[in-house]
Protein backbone atom coordinates (compact mmCIF):
# COMPACT_ATOMS: atom_id res chain seq x y z
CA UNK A 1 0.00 0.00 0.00
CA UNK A 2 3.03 2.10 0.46
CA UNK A 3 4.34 1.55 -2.46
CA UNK A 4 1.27 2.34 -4.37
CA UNK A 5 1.09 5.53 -2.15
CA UNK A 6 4.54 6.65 -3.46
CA UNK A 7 4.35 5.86 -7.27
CA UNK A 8 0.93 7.68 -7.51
CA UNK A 9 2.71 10.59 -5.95
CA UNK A 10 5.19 10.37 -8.27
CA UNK A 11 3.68 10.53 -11.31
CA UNK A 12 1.04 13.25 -10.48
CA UNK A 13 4.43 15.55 -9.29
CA UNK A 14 5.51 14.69 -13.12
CA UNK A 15 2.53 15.73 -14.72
CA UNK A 16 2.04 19.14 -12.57
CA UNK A 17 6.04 19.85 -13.77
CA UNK A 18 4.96 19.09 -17.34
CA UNK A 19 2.11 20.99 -17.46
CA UNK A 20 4.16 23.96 -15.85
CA UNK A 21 6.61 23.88 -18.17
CA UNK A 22 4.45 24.02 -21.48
CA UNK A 23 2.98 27.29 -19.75
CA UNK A 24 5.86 29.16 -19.28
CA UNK A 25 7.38 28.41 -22.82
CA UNK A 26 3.93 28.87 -25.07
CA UNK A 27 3.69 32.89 -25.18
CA UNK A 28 0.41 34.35 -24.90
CA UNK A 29 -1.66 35.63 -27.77
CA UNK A 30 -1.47 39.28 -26.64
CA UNK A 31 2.38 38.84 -26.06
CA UNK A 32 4.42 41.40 -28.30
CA UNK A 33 6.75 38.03 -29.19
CA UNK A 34 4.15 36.52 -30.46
CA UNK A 35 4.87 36.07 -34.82
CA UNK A 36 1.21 37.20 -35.57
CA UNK A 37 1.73 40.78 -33.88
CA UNK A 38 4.64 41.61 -35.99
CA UNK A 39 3.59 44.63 -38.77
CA UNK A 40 4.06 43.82 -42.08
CA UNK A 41 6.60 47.12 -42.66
CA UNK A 42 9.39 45.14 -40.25
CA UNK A 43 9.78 42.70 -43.27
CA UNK A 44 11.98 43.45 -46.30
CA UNK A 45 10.55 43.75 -49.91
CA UNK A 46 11.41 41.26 -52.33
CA UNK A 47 11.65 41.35 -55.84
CA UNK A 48 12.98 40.09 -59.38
CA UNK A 49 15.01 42.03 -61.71
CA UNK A 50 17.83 42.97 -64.29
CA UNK A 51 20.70 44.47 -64.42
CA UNK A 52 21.55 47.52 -66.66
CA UNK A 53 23.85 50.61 -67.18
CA UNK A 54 22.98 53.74 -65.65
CA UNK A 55 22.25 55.20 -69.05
CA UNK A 56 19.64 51.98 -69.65
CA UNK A 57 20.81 50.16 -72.81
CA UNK A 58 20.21 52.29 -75.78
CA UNK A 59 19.49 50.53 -79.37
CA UNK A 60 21.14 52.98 -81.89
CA UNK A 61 19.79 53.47 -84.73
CA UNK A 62 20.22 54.49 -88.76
CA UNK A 63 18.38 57.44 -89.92
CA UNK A 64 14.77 57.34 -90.99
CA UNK A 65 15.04 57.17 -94.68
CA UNK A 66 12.44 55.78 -97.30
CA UNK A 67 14.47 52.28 -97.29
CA UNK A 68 16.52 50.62 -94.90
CA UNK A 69 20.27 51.66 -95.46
CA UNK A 70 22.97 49.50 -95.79
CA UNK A 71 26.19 49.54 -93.57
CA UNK A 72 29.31 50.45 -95.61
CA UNK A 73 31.66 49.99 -93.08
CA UNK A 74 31.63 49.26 -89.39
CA UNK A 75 34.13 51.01 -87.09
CA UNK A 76 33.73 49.59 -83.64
CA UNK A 77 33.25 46.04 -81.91
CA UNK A 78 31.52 44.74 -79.06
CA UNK A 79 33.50 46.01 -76.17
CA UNK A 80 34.87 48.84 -77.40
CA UNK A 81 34.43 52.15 -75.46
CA UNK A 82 33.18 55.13 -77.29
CA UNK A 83 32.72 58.98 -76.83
CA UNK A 84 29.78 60.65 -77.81
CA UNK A 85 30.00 61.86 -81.50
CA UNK A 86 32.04 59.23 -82.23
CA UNK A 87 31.51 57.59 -85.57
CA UNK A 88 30.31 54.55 -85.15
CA UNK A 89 29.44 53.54 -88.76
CA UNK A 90 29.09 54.69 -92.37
CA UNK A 91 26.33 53.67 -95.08
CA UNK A 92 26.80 52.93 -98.18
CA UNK A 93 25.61 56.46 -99.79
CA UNK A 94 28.77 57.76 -97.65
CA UNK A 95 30.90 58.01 -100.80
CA UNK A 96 27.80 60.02 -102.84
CA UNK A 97 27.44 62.41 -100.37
CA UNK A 98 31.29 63.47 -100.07
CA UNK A 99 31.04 64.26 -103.79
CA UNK A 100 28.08 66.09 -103.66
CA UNK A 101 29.71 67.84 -100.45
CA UNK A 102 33.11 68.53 -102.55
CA UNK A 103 30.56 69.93 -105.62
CA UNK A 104 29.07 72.71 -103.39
CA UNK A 105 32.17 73.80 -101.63
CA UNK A 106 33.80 74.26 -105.03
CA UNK A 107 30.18 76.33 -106.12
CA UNK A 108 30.78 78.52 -102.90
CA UNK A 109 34.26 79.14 -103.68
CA UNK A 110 33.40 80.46 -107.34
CA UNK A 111 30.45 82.38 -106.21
CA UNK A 112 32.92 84.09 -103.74
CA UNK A 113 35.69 84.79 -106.00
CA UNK A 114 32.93 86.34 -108.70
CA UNK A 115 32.22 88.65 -105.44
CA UNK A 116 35.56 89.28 -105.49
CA UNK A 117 36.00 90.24 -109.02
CA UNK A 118 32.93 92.48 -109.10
CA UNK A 119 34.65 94.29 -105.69
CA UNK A 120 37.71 94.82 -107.77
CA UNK A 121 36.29 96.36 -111.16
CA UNK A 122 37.67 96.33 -114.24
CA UNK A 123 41.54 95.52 -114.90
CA UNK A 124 44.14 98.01 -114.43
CA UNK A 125 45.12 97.65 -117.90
CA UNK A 126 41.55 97.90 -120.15
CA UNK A 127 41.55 101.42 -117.43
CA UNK A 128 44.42 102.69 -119.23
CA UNK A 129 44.00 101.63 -122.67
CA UNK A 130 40.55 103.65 -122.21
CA UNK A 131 42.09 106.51 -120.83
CA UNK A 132 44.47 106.82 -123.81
CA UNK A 133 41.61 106.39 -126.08
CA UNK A 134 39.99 109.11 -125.05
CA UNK A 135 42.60 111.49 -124.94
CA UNK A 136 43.00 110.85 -128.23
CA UNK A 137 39.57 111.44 -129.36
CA UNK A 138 39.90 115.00 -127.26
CA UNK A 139 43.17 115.42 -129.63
CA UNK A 140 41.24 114.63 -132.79
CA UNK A 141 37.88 117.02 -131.66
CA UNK A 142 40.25 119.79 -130.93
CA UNK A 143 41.54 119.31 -134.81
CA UNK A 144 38.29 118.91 -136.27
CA UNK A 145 37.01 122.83 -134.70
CA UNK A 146 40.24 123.77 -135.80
CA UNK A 147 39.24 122.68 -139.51
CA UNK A 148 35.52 124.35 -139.01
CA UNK A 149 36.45 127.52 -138.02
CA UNK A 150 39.09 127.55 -141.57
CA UNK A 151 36.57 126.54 -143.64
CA UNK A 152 33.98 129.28 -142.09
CA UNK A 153 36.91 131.87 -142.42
CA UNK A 154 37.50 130.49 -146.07
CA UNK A 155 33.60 130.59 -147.25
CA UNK A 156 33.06 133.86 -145.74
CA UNK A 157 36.08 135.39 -148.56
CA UNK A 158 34.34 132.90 -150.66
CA UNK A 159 37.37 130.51 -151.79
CA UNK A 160 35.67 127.74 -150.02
CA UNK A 161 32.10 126.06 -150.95
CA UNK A 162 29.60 125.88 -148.31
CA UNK A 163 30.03 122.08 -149.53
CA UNK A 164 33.36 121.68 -147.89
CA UNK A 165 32.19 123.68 -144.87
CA UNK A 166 29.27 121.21 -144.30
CA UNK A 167 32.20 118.44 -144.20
CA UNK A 168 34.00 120.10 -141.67
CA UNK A 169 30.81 120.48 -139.28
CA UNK A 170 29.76 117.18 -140.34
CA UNK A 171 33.77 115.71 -138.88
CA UNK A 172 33.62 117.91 -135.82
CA UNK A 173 30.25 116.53 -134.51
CA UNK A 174 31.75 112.95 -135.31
CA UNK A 175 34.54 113.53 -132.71
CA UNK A 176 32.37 114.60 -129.93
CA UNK A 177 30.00 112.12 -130.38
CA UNK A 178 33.39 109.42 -130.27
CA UNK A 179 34.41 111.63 -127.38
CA UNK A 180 31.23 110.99 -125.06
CA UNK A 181 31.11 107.02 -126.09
CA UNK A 182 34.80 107.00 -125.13
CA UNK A 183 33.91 108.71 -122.18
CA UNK A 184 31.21 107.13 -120.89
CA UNK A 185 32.84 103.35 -121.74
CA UNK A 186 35.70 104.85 -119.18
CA UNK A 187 33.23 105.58 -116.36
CA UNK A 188 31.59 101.88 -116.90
CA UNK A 189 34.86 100.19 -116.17
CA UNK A 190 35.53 102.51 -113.02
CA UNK A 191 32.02 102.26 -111.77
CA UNK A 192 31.30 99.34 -108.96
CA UNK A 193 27.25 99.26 -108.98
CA UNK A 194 25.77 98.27 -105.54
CA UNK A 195 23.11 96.04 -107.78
CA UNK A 196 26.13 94.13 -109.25
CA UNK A 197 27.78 93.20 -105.47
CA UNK A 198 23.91 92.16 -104.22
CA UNK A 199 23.56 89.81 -107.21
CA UNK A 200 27.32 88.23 -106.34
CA UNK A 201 26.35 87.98 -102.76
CA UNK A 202 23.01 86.62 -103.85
CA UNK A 203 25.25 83.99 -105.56
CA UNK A 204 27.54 83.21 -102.48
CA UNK A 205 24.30 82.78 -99.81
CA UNK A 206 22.57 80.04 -102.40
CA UNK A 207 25.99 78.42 -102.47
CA UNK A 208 26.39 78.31 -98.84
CA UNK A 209 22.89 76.91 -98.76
CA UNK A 210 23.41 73.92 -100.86
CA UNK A 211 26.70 73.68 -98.97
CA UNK A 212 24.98 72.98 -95.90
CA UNK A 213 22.07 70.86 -97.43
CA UNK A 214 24.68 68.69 -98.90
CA UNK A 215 26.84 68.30 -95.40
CA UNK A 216 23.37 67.44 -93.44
CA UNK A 217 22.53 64.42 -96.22
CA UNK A 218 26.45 63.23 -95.37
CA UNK A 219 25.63 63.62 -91.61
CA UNK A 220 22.66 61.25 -92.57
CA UNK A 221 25.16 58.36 -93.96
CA UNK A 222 27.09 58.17 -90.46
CA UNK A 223 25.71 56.83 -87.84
CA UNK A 224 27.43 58.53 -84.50
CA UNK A 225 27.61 57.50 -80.44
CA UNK A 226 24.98 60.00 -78.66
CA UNK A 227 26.99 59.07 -75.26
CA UNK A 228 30.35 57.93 -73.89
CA UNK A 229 29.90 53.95 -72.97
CA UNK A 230 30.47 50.39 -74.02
CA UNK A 231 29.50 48.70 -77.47
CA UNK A 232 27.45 46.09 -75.89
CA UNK A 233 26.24 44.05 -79.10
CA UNK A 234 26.23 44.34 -82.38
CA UNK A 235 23.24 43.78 -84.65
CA UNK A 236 24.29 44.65 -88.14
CA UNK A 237 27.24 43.39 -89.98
CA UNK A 238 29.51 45.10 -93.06
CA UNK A 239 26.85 44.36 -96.40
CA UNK A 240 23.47 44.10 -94.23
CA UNK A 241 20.81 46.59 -93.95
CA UNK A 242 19.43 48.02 -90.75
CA UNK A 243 17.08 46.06 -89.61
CA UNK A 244 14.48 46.58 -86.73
CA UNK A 245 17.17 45.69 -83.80
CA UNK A 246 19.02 48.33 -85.41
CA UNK A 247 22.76 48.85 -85.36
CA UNK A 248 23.90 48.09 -82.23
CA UNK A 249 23.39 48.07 -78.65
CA UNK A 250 25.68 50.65 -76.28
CA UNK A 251 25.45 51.79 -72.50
CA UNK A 252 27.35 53.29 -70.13
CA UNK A 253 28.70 50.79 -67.58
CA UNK A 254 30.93 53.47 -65.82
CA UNK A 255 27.90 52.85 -63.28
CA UNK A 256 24.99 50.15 -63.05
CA UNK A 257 21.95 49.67 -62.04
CA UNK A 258 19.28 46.80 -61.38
CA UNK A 259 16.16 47.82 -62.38
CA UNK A 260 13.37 45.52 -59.71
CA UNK A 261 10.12 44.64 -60.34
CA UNK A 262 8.20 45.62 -57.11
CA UNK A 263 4.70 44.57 -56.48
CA UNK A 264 1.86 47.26 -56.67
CA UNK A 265 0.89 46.15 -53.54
CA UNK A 266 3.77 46.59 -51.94
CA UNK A 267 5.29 49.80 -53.19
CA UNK A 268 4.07 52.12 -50.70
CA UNK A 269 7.04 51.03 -49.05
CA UNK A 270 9.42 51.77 -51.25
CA UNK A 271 11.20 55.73 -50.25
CA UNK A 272 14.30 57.00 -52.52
CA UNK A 273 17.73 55.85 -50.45
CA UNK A 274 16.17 52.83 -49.63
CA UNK A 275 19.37 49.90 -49.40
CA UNK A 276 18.93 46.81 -51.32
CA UNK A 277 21.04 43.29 -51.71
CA UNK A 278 21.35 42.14 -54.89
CA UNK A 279 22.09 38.54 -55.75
CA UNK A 280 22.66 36.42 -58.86
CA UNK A 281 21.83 32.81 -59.10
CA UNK A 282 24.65 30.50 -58.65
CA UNK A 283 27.23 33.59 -57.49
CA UNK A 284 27.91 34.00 -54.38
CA UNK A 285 28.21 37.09 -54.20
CA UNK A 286 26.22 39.68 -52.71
CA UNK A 287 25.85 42.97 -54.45
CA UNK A 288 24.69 46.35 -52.63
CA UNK A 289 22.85 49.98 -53.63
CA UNK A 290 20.32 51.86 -53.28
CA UNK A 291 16.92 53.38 -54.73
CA UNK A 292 17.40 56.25 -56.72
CA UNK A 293 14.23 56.06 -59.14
CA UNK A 294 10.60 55.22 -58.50
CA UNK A 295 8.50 54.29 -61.41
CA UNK A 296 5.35 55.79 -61.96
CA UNK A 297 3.46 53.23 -63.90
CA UNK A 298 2.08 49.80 -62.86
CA UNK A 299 2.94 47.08 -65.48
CA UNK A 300 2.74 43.71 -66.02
CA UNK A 301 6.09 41.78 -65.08
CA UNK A 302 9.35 41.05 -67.70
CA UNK A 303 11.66 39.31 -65.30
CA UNK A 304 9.61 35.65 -64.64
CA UNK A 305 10.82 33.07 -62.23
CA UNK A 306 11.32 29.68 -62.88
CA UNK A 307 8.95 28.41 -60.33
CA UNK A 308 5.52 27.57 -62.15
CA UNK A 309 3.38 28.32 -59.35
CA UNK A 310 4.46 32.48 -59.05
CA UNK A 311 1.36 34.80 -60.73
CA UNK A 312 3.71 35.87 -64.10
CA UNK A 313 0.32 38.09 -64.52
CA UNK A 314 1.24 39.83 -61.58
CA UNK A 315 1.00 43.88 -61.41
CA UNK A 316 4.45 45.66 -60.86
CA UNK A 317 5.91 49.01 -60.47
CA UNK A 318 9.66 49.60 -62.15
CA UNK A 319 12.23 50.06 -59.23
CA UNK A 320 15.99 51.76 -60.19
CA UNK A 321 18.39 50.97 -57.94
CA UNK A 322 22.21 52.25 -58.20
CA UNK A 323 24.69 49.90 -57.32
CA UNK A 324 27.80 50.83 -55.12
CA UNK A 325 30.71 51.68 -57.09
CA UNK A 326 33.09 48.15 -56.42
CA UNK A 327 29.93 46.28 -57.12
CA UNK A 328 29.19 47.88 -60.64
CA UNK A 329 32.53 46.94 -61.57
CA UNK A 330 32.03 43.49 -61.03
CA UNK A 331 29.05 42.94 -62.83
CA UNK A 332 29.93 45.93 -65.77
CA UNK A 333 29.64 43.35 -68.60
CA UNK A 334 26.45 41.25 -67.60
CA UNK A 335 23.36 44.02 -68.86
CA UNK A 336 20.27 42.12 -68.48
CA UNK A 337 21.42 39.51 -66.06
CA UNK A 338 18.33 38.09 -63.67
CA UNK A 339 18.73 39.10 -60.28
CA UNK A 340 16.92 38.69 -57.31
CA UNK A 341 16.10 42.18 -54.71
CA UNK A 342 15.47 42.17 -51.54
CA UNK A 343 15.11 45.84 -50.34
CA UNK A 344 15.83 46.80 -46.86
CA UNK A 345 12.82 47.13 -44.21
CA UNK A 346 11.32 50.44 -43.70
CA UNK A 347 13.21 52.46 -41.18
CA UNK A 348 10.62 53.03 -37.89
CA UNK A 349 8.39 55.96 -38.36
CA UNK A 350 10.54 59.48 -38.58
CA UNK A 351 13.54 58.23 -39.04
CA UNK A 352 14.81 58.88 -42.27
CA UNK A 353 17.11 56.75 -44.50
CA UNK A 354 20.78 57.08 -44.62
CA UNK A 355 21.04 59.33 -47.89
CA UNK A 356 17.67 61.41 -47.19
CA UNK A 357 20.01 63.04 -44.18
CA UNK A 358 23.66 62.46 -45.01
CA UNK A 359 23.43 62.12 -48.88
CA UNK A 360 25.33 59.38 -51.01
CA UNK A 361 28.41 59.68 -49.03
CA UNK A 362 26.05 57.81 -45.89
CA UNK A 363 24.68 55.10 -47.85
CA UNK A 364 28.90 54.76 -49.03
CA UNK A 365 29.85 54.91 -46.29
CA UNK A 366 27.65 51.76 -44.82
């Protein structure tokens, strides 16, 4: 009976030690440890997305022309770093266009020489040569009233005919009519008329004008960088025509960016200076940055996961993010690269993020 007593006792101290202990290490439902009490805004924000240059990756282009051109000659390659104006190609009307270029420089360089000419008047020599002419006429009139007023002496005392007096008259007017058209030819080649300069200048500004029509259609056969950056691909070869990929693909990597997919519903949370890690499948590294862009449109998602169960229909807002310096570097040369975001969690209510208060330098600095 004892022993009975004492193994009853036993296992009822057991079960009061049990039951004491589940107590204390269940928390209660109003406890603030308890998972179900923890606001949403203490989580992070995850999200897919790509990698791209700061300057996003730009397709360049040939001019818009009635049919595609055709690439003459390619100067870069894939890799190759370019500054903005650089030639990056020529098309194949290249050649046609430096002639027609060469043809209205040589059209402005007449026109201006004719202005020149018109400036100068007439040559030095034709001035003289007319000047002697005319003297001589003046000799030849003086001779000729000479002759009149003998013969008008001679017919008054009637040993000369009025005939021979009408000859004399007649050879004296002759002169001074010679004299004024000598005269007169004189002040034409000494005479620079305002109406001939405006018609030479006229000449020049049309040639200047097709001049510069015929360098903007050999500005349309090259095909130029609009930025420094990085050849990144290369669409169109030597011999094919631009197609709709275009030329080629450029950006510049000198800083990158991941550009995440955030869900509508969860964008709210999302401030500028936000920090985000950045990871690649399979690498094991981590990369860092920070928000610098907020989209303003809700889209449908571009960057899918592989796991068939996710809602690929899902709604999403465009998220830039600007990776640290060391950690563009490292992934410079992998544009469009899937990555996967997860954004810090919002900072407690009014506290601000590192860069809202300190700038880049803070969020550097970290």
């Amino acid at each position: 009976m004892r022993t009975f007593l004492t193994v009853g006792s036993l296992v009822l101290l057991t079960a009061t030690s049990i039951l004491a202990g589940w107590k204390h290490m269940a928390p209660a439902a109003n406890s603030p440890e308890s998972v179900t009490d923890i606001p949403p805004s203490d989580f992070g924000i995850g999200a897919l997305g790509r990698i791209e240059p700061k300057s996003e990756v730009l397709h360049i282009n040939a001019p818009s022309v009635m049919e595609p051109p055709l690439v003459a000659e390619l100067l870069v390659k894939v890799g190759d770093h370019v500054t903005a104006g650089q030639v990056l190609a020529r098309l194949d009307s290249h050649r046609r266009e430096m002639a027609d270029v060469a043809s209205a420089r040589a059209a402005l360089n007449l026109a201006e020489k004719n202005l020149a000419r018109v400036l100068a008047g007439a040559k030095t020599g034709e001035i003289v040569a007319q000047e002697a002419l005319v003297e001589r006429t003046r000799s030849r009139l003086m001779l000729a009233q000479k002759q009149l007023d003998r013969a008008e002496k001679l017919t008054t005392s009637r040993a000369l005919s009025a005939e021979d007096l009408d000859v004399a008259r007649t050879e004296l007017e002759t002169e001074q009519r010679e004299l004024h058209q000598h005269e007169a030819t004189l002040l034409a080649l000494k005479e620079i008329r305002p109406v001939d300069i405006d018609y030479a200048q006229a000449q020049i500004d049309r040639a200047r004008a097709d001049l510069e029509r015929a360098e903007a259609d050999l500005e349309v056969a090259l095909i130029r960088s609009p930025i420094d950056g990085v050849v990144l691909e290369i669409n169109t070869r030597v011999g094919e025509r631009v197609g709709e990929d275009g030329l080629l693909a450029l950006g510049d990597t000198s800083e990158m960016d991941v550009v995440a997919e955030v869900h509508e519903t969860d964008i709210i949370r999302v401030r500028p200076g936000q920090r985000a890690e950045i990871k690649l499948r399979n690498w094991g590294e981590t990369l860092h940055g920070h928000v610098i862009e907020i989209g303003r449109l809700v889209g449908r998602m571009d960057v899918l996961s592989n796991d068939p169960v996710d809602d690929t229909d899902a709604r999403v807002v465009e998220v830039r993010i600007r990776l640290d310096k060391s950690c563009g570097e490292l992934v410079a040369g992998m544009s469009y690269a899937r990555v996967e975001v997860m954004l810090q969690a919002a900072s407690p209510a009014g506290e601000a993020f590192p860069n809202e208060s300190s700038g880049a330098a803070g969020l550097l600095r970290e």
